[in-house]
Protein backbone atom coordinates (compact mmCIF):
# COMPACT_ATOMS: atom_id res chain seq x y z
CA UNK A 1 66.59 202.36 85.86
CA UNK A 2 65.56 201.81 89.80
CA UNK A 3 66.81 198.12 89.41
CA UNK A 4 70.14 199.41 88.22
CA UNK A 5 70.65 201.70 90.46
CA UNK A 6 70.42 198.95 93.41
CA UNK A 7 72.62 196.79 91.16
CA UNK A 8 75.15 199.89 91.44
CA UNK A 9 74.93 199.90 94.94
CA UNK A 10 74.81 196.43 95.73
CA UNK A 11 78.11 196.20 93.98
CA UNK A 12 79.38 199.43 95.41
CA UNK A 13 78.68 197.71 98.85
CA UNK A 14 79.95 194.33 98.29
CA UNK A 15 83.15 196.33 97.02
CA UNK A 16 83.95 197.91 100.54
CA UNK A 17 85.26 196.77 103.38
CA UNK A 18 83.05 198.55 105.32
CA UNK A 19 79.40 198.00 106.28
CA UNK A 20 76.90 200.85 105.69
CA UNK A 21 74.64 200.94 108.51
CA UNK A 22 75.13 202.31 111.85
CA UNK A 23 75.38 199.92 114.67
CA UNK A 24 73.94 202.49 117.84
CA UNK A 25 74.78 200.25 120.53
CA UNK A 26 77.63 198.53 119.97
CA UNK A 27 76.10 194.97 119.88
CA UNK A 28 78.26 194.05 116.55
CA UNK A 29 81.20 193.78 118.45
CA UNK A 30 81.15 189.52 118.61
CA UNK A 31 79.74 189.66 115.30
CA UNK A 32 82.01 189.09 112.44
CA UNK A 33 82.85 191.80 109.67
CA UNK A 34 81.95 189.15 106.96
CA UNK A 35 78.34 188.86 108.41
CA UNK A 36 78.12 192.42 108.93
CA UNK A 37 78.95 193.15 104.88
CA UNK A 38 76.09 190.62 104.17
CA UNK A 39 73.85 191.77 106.37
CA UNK A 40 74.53 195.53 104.68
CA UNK A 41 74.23 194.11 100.96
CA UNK A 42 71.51 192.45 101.75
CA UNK A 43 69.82 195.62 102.65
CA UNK A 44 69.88 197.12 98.97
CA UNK A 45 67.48 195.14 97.77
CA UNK A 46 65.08 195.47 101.58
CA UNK A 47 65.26 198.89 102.38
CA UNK A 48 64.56 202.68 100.12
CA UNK A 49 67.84 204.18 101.73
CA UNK A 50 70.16 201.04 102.70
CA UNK A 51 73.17 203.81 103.94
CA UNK A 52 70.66 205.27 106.77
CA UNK A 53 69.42 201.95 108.31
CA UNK A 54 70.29 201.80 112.20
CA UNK A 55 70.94 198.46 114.16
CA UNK A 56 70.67 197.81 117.29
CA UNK A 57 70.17 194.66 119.57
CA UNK A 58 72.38 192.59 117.55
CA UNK A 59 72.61 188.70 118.30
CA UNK A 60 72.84 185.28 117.03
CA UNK A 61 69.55 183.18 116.41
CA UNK A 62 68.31 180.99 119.01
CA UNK A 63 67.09 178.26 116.18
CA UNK A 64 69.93 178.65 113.77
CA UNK A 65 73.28 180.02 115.05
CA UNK A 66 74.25 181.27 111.37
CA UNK A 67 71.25 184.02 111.38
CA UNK A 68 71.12 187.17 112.94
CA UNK A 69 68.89 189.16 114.85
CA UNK A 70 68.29 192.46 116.30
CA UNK A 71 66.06 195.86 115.73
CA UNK A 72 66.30 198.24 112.82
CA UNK A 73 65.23 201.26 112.08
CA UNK A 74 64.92 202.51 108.33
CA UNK A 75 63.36 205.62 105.86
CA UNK A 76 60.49 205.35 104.45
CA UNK A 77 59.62 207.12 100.94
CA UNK A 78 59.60 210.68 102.77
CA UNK A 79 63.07 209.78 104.53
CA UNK A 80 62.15 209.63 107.87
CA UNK A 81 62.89 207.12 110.42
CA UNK A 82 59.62 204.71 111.03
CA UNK A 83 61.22 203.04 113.98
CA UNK A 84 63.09 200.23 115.14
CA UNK A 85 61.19 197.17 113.62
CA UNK A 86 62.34 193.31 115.06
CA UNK A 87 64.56 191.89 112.08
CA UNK A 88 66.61 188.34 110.89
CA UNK A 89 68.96 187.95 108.42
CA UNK A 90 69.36 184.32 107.15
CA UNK A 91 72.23 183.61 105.60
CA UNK A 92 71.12 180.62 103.92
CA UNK A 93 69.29 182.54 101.89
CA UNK A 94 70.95 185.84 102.12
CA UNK A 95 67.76 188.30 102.81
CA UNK A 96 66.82 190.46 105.60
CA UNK A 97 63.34 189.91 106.74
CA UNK A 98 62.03 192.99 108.43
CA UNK A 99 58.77 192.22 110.33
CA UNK A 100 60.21 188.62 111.14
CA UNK A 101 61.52 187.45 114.17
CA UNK A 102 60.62 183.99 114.28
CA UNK A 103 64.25 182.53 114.16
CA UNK A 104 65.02 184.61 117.17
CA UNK A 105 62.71 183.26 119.41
């Protein structure tokens, strides 16, 4: 049942034109709305409450120019905010790696 409700939402997020999480700082303004929606599906299947995740800090990898970098700040299981962790999203893959900045260095 939990896998099918992320299904649901992944769709239900790859179906808007919209992305879900809150940019605070207004770093995604040179980032593309494309990235941004794969950067927000790909947080469905990362996160416990994808539609509360905050970004901030946003920029381009230093190794690969197609990733992206920045902070984030997510729920845990008693929905409160743990704090802005360092994050990359590869889109070669298509998966956030909280935890990870290595291709940001």
């Amino acid at each position: 049942m939990r896998l099918f409700m992320r299904v649901l939402l992944l769709n239900a997020l790859m179906a808007t034109s919209a992305h879900s999480q809150a940019v605070m700082d207004q770093s995604d303004k040179s980032i593309p709305p494309e990235l941004l929606r794969k950067v927000a599906a790909s947080l469905v299947l990362a996160t416990r409450d994808p539609f509360a995740a905050q970004l901030i800090m946003l920029t381009y990898g230093v190794k690969n120019q197609d990733d992206l970098c920045g902070l984030i700040n997510t729920k845990n299981e008693y929905g409160a905010y743990i704090g802005f962790k360092p994050f990359h999203y590869r889109d070669t893959d298509h998966r956030i790696h909280i935890d990870d900045a290595s291709a940001c260095d």
